[in-house]
PDB file of N, CA and C in Angstrom:
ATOM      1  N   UNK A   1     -68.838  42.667  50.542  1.00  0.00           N
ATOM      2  CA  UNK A   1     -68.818  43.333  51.812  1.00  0.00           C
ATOM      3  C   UNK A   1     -69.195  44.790  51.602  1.00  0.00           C
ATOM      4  N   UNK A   2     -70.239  44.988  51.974  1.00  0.00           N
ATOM      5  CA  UNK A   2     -70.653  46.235  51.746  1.00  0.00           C
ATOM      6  C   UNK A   2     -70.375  47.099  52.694  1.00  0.00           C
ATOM      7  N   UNK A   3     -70.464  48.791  52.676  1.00  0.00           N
ATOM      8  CA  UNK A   3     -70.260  49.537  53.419  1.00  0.00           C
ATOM      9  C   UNK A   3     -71.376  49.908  54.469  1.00  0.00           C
ATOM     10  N   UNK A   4     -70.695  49.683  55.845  1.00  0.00           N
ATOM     11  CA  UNK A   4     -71.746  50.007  56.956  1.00  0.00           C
ATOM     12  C   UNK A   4     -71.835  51.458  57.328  1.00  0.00           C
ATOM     13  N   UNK A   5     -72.566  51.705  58.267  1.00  0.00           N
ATOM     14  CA  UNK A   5     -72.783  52.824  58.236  1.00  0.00           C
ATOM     15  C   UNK A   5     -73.306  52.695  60.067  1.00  0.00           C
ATOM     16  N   UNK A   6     -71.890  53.064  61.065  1.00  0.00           N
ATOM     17  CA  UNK A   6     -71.968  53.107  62.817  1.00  0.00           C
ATOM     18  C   UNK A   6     -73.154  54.257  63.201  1.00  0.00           C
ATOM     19  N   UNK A   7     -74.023  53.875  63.983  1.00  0.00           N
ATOM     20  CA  UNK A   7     -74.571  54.909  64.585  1.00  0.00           C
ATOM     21  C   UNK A   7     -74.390  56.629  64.772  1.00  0.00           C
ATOM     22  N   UNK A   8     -73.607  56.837  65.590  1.00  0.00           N
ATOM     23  CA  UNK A   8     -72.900  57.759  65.917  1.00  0.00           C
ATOM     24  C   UNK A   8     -72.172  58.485  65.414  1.00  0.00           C
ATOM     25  N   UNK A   9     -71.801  59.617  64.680  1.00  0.00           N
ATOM     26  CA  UNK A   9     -70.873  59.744  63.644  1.00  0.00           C
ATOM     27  C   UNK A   9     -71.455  59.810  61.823  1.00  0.00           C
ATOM     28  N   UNK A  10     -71.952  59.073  62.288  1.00  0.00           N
ATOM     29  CA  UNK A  10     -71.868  58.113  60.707  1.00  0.00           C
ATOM     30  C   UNK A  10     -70.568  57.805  59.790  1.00  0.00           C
ATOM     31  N   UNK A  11     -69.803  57.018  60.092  1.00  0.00           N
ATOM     32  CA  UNK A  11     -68.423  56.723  59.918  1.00  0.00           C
ATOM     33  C   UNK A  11     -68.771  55.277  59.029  1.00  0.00           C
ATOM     34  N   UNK A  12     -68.646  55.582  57.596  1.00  0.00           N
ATOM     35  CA  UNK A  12     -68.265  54.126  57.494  1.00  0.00           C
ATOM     36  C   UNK A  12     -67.235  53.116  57.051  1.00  0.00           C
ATOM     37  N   UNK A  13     -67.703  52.179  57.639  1.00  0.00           N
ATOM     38  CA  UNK A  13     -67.059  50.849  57.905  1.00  0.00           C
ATOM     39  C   UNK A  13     -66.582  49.752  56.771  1.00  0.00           C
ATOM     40  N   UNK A  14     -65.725  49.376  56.894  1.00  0.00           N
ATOM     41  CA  UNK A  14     -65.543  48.105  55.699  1.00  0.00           C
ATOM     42  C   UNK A  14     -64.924  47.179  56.208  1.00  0.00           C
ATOM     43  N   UNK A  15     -64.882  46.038  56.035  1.00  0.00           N
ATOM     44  CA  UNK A  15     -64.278  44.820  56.622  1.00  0.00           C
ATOM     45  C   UNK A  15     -63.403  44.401  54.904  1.00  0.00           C
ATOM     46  N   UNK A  16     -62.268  43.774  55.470  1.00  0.00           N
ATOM     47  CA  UNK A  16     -61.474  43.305  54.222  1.00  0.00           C
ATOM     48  C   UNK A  16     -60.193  42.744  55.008  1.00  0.00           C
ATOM     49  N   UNK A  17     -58.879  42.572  53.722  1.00  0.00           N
ATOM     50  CA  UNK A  17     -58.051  41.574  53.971  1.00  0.00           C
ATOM     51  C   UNK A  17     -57.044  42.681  54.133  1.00  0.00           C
ATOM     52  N   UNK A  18     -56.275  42.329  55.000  1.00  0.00           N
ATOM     53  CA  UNK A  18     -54.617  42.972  54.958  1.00  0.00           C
ATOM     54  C   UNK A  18     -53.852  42.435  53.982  1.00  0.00           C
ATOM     55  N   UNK A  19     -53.149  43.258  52.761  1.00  0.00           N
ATOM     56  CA  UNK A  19     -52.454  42.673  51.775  1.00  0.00           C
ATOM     57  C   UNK A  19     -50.868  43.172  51.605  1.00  0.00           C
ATOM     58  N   UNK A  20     -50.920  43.988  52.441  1.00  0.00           N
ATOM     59  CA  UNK A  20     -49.661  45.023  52.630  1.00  0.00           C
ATOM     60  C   UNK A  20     -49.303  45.801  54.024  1.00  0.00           C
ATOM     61  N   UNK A  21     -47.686  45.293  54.185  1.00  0.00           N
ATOM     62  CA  UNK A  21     -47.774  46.440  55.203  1.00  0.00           C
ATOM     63  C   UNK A  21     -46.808  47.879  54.305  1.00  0.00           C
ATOM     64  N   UNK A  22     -47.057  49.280  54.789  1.00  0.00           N
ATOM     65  CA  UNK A  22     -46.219  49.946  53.752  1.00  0.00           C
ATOM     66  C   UNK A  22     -45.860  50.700  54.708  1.00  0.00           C
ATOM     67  N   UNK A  23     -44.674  50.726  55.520  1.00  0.00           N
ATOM     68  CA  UNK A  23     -44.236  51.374  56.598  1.00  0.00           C
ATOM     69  C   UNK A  23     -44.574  51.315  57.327  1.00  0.00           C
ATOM     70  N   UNK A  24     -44.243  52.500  58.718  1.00  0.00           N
ATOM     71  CA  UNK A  24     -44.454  52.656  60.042  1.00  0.00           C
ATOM     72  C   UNK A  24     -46.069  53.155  60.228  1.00  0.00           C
ATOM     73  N   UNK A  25     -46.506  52.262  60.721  1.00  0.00           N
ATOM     74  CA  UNK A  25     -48.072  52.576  61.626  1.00  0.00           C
ATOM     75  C   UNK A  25     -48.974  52.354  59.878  1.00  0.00           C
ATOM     76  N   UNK A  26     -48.625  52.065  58.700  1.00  0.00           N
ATOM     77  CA  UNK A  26     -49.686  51.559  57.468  1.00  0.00           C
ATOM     78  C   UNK A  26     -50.143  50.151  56.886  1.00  0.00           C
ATOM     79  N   UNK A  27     -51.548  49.865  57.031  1.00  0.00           N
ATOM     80  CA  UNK A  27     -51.185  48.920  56.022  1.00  0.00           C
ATOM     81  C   UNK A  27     -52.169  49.174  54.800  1.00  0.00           C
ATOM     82  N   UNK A  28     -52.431  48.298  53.897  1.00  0.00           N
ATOM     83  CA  UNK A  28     -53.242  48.316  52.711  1.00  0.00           C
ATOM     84  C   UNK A  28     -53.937  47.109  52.812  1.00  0.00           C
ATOM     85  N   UNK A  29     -55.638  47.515  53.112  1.00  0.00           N
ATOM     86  CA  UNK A  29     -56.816  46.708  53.039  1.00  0.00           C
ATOM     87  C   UNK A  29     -57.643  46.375  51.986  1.00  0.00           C
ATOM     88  N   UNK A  30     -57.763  45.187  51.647  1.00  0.00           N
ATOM     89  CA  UNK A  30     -58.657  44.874  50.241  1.00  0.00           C
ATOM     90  C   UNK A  30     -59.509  44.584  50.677  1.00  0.00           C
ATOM     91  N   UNK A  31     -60.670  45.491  50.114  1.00  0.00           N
ATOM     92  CA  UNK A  31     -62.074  44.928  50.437  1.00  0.00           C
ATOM     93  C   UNK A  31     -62.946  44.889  48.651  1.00  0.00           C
ATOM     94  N   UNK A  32     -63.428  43.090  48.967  1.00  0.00           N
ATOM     95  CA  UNK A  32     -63.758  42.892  47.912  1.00  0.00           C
ATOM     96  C   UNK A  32     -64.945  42.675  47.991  1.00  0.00           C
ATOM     97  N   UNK A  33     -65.835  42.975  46.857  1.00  0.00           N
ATOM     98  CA  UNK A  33     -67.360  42.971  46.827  1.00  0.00           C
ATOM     99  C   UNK A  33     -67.733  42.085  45.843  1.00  0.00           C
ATOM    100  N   UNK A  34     -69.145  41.438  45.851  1.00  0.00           N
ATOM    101  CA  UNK A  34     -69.467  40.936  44.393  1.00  0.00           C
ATOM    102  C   UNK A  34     -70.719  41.206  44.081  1.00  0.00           C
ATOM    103  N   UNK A  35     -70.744  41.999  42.568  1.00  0.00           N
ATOM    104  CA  UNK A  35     -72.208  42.285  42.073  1.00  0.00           C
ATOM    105  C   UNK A  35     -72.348  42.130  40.932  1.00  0.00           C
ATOM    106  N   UNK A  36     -73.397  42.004  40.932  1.00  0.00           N
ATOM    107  CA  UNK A  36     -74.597  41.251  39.983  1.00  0.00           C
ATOM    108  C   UNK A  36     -73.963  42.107  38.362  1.00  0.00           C
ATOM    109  N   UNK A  37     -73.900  41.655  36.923  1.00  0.00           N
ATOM    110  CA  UNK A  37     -73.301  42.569  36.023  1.00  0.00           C
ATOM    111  C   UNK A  37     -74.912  42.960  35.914  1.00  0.00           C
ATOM    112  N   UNK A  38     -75.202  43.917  34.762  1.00  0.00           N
ATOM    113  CA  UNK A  38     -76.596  44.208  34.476  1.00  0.00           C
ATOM    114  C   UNK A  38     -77.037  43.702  33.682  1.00  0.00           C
ATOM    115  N   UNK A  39     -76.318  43.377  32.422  1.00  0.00           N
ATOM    116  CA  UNK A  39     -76.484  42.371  31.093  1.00  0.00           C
ATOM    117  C   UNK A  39     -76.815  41.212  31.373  1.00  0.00           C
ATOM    118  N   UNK A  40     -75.467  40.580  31.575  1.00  0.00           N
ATOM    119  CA  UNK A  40     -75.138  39.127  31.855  1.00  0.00           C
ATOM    120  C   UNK A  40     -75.513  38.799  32.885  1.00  0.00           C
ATOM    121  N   UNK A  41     -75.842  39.347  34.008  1.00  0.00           N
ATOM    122  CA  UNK A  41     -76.307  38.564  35.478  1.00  0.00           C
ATOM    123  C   UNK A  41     -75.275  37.423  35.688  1.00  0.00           C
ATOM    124  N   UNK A  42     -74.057  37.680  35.511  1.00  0.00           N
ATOM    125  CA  UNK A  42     -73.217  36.764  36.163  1.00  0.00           C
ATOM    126  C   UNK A  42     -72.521  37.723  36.970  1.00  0.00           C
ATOM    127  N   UNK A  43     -71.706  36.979  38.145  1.00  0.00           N
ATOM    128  CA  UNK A  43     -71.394  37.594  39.225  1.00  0.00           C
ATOM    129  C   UNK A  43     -69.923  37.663  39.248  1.00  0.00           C
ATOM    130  N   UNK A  44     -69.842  39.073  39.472  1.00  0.00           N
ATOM    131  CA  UNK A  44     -68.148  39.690  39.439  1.00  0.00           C
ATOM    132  C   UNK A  44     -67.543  40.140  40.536  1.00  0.00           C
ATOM    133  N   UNK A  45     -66.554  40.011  40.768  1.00  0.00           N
ATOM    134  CA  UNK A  45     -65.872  40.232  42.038  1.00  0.00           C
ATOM    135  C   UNK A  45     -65.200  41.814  41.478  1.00  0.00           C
ATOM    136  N   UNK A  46     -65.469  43.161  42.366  1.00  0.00           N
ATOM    137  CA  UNK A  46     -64.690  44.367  42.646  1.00  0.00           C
ATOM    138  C   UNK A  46     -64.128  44.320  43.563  1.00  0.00           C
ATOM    139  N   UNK A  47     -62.789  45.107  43.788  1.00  0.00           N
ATOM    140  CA  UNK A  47     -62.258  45.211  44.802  1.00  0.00           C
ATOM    141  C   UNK A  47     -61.770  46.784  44.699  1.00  0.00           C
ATOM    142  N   UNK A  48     -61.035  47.296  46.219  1.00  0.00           N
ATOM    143  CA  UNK A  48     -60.737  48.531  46.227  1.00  0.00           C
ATOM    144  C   UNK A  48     -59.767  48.319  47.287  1.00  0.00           C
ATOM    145  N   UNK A  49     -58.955  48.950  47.271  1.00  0.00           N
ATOM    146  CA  UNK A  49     -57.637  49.334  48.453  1.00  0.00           C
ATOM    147  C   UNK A  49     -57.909  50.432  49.135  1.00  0.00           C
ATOM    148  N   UNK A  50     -57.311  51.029  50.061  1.00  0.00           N
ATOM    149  CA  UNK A  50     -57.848  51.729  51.399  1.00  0.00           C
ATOM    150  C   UNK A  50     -56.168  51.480  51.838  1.00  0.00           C
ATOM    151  N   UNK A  51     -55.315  52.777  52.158  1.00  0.00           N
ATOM    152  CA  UNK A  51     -54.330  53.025  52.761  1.00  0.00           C
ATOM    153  C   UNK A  51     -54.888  52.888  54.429  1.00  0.00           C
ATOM    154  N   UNK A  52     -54.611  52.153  55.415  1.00  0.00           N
ATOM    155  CA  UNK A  52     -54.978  52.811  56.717  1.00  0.00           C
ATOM    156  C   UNK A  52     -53.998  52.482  57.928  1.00  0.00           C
ATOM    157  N   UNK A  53     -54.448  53.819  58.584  1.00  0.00           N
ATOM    158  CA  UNK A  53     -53.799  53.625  59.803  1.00  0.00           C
ATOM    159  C   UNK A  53     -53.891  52.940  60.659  1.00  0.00           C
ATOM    160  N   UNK A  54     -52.543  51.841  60.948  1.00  0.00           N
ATOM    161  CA  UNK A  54     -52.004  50.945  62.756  1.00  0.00           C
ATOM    162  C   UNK A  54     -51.204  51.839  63.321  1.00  0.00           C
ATOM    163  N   UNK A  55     -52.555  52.392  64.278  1.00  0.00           N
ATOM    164  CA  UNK A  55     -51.781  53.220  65.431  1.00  0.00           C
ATOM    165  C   UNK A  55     -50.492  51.955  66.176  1.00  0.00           C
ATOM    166  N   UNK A  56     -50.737  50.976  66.360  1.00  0.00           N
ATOM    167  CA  UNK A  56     -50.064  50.563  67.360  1.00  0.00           C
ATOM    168  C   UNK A  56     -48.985  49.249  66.197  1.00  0.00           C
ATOM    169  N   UNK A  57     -48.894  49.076  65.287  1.00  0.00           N
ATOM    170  CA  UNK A  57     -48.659  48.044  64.488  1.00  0.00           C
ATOM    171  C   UNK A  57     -48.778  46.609  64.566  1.00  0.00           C
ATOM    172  N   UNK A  58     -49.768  46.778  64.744  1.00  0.00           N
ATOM    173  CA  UNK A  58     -50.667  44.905  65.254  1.00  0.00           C
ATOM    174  C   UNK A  58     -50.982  44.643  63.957  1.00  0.00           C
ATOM    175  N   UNK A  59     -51.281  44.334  62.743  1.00  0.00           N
ATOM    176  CA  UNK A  59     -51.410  43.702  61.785  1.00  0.00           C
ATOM    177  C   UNK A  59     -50.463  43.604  60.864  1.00  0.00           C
ATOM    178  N   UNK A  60     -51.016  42.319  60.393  1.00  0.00           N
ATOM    179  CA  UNK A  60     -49.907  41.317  59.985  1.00  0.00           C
ATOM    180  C   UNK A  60     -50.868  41.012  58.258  1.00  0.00           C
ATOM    181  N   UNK A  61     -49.596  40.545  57.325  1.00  0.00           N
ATOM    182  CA  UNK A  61     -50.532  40.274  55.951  1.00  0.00           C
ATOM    183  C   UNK A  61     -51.075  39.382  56.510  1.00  0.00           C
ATOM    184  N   UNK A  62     -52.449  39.161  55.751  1.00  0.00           N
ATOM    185  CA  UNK A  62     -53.950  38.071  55.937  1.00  0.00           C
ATOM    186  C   UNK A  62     -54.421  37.963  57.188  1.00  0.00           C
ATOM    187  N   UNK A  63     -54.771  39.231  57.883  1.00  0.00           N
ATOM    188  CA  UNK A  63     -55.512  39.282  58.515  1.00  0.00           C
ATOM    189  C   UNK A  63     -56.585  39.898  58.241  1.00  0.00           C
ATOM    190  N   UNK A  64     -58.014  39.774  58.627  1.00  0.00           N
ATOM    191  CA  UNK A  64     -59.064  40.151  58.042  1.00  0.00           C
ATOM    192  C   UNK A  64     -59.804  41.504  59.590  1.00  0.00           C
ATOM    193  N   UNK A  65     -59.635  42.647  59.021  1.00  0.00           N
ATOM    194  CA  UNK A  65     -59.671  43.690  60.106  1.00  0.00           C
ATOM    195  C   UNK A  65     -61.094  44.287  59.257  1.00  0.00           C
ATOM    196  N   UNK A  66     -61.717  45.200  60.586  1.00  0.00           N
ATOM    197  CA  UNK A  66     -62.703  46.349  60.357  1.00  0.00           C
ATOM    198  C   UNK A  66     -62.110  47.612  59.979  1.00  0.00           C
ATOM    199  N   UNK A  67     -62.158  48.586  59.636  1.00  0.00           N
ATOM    200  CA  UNK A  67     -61.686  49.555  59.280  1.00  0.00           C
ATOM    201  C   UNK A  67     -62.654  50.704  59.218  1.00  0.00           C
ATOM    202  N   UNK A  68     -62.563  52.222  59.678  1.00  0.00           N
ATOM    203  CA  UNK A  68     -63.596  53.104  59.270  1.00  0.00           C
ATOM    204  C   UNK A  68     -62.892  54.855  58.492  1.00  0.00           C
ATOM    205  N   UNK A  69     -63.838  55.345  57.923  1.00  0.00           N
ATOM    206  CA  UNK A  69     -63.480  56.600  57.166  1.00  0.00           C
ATOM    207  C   UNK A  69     -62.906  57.743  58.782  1.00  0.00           C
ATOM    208  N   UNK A  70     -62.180  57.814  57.799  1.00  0.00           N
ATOM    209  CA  UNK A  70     -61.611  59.221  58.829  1.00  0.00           C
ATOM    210  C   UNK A  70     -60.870  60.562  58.699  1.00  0.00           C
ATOM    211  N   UNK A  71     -60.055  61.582  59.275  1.00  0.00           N
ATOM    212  CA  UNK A  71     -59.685  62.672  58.432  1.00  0.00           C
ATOM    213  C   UNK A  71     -58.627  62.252  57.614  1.00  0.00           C
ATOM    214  N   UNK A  72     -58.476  63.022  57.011  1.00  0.00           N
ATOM    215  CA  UNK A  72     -56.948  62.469  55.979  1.00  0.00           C
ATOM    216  C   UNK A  72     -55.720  62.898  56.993  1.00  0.00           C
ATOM    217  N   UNK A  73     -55.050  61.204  57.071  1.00  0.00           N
ATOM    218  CA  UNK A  73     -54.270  61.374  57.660  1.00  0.00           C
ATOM    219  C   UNK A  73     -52.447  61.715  56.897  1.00  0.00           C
ATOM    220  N   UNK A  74     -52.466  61.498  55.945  1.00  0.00           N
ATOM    221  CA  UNK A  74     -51.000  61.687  54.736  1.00  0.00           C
ATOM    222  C   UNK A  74     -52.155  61.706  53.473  1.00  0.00           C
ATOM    223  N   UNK A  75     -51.607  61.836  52.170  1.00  0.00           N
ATOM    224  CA  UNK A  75     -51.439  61.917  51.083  1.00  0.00           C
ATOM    225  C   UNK A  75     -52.782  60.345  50.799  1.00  0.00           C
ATOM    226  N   UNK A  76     -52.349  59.611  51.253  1.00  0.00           N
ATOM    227  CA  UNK A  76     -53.036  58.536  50.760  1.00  0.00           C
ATOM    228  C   UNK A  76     -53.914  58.247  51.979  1.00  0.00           C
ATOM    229  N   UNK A  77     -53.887  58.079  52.918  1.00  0.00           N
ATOM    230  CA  UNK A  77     -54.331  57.563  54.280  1.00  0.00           C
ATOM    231  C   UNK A  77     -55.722  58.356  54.432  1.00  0.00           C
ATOM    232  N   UNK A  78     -56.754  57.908  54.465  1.00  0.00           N
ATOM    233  CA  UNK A  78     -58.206  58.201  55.093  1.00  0.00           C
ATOM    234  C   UNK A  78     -58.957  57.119  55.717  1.00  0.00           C
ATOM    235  N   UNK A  79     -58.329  56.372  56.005  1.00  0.00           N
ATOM    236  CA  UNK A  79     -58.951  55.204  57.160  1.00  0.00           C
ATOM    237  C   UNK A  79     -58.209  54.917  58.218  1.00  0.00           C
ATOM    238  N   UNK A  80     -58.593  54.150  59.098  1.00  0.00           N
ATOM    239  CA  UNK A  80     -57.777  54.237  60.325  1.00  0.00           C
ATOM    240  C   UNK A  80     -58.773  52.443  60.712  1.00  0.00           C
ATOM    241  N   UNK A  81     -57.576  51.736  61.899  1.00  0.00           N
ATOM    242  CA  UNK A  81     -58.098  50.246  61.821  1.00  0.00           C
ATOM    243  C   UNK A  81     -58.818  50.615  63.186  1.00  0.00           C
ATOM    244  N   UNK A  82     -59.911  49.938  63.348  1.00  0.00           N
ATOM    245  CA  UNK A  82     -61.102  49.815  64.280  1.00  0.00           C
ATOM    246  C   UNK A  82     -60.631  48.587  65.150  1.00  0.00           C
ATOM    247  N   UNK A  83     -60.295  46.937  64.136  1.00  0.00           N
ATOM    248  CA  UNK A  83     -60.492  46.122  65.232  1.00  0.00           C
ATOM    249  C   UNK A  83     -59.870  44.770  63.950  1.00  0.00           C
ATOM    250  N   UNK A  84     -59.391  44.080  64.658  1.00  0.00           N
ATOM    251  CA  UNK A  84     -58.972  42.668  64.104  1.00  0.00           C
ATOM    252  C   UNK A  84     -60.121  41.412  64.429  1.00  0.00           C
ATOM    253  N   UNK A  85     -60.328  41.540  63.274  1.00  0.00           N
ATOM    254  CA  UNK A  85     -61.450  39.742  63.164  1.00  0.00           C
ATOM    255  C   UNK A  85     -61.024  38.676  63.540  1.00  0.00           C
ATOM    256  N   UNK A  86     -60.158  38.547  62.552  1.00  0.00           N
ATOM    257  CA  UNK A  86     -59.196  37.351  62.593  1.00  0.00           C
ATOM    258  C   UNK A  86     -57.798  37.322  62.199  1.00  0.00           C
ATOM    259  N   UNK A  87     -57.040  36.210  62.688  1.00  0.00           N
ATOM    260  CA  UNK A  87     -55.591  36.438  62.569  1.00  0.00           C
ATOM    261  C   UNK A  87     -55.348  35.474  60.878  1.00  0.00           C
ATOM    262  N   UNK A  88     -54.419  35.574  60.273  1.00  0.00           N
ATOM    263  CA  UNK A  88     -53.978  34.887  59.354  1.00  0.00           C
ATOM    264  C   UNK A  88     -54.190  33.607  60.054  1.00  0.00           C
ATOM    265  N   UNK A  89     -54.651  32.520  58.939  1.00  0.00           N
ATOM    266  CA  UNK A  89     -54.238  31.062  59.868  1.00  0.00           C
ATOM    267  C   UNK A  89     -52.918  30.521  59.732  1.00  0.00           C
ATOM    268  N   UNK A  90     -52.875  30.126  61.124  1.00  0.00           N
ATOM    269  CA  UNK A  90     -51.938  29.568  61.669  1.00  0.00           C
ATOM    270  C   UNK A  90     -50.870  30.502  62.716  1.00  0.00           C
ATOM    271  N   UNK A  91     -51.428  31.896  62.903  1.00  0.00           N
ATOM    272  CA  UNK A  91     -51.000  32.441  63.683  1.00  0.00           C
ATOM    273  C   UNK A  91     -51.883  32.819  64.557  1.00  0.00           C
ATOM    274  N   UNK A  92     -51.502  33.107  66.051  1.00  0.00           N
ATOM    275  CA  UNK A  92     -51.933  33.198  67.344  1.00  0.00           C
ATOM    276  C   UNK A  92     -51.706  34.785  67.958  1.00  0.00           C
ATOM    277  N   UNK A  93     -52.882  35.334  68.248  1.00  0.00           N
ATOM    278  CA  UNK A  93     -52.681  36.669  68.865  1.00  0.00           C
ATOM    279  C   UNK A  93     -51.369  36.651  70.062  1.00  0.00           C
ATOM    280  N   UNK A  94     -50.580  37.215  69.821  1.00  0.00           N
ATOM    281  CA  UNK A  94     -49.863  37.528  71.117  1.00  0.00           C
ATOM    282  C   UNK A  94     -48.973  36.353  70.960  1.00  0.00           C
ATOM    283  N   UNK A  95     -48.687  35.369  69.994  1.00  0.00           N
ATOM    284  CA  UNK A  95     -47.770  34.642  70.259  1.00  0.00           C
ATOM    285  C   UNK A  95     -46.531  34.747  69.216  1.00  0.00           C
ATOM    286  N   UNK A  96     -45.296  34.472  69.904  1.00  0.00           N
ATOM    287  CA  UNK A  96     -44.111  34.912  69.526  1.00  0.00           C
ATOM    288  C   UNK A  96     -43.643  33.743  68.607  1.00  0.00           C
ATOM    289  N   UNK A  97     -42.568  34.284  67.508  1.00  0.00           N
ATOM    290  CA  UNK A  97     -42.171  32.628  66.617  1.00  0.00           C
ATOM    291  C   UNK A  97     -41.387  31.809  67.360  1.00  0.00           C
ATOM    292  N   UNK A  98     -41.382  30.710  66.577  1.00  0.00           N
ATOM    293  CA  UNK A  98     -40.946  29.801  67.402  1.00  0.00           C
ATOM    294  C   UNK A  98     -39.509  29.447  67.331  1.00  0.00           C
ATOM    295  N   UNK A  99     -38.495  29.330  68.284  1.00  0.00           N
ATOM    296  CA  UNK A  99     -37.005  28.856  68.177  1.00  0.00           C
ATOM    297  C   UNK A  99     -36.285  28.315  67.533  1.00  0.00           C
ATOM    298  N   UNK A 100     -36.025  28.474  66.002  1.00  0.00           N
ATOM    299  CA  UNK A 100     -35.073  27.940  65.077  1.00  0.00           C
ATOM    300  C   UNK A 100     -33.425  27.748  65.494  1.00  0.00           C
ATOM    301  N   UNK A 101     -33.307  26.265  65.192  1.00  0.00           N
ATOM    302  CA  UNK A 101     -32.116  25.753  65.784  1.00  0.00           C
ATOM    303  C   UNK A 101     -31.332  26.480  64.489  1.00  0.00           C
ATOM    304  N   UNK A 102     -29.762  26.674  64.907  1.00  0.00           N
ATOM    305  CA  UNK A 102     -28.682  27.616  65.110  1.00  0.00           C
ATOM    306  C   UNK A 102     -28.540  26.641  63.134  1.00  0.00           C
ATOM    307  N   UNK A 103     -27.475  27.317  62.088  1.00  0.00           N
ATOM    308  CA  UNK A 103     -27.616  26.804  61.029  1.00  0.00           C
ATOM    309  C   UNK A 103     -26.391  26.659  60.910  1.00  0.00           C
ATOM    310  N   UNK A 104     -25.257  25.738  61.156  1.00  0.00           N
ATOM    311  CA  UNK A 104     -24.089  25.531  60.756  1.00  0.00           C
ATOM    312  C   UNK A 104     -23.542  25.420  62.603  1.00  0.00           C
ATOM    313  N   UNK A 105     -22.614  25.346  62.232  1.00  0.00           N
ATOM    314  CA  UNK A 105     -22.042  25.475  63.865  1.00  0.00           C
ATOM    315  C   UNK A 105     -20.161  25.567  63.805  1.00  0.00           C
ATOM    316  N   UNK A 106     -19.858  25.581  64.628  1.00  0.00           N
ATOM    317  CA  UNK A 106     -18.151  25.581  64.789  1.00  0.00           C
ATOM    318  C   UNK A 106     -17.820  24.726  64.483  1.00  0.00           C
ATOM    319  N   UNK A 107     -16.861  24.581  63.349  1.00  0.00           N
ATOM    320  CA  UNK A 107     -15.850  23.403  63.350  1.00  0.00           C
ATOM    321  C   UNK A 107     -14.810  22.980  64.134  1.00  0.00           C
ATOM    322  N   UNK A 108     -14.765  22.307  64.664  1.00  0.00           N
ATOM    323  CA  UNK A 108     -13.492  21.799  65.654  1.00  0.00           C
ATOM    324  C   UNK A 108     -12.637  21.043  65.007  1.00  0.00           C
TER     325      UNK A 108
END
């Protein structure tokens, strides 16, 4: 996944995985690439982490979000989330868990 580069701005972009949430409004995005070695011409997977900001805390681990460069927001933080791709599977935007029956009950 290479780095894009938006019109406007020139802000760029990376698409990757949510692997962490690390507090209020953070998570940690892996975006992994694969290139060619120069020797061997066999193909290697890099990856890189990216602290970024959930203004609103909508992501969840394994979700696969856009992300773009931005001012430094803390110590680690220079990205900020653009937009959610996709949800982890098996979870549903906007839907709540589901009702786990009660675990033990009163003895009479």
């Amino acid at each position: 996944m290479a780095s894009e580069s938006t019109g406007r701005g020139h802000r760029t972009t990376e698409v990757g995985k949510v692997i962490s949430r690390s507090g209020q409004q953070t998570i940690v995005v892996e975006v992994i690439r694969r290139v060619r070695d120069r020797l061997y011409k066999k193909y290697v997977s890099r990856r890189r982490r990216f602290h970024t900001h959930d203004e609103r805390n909508e992501c969840h681990v394994g979700d696969r979000v856009r992300i773009a460069a931005t001012r430094p927001m803390s110590r680690l933080k220079r990205w900020r989330l653009i937009e959610i791709l996709s949800r982890k599977p098996g979870e549903v935007l906007g839907a709540a868990a589901p009702d786990l029956p009660e675990a033990g009950g009163a003895a009479e």
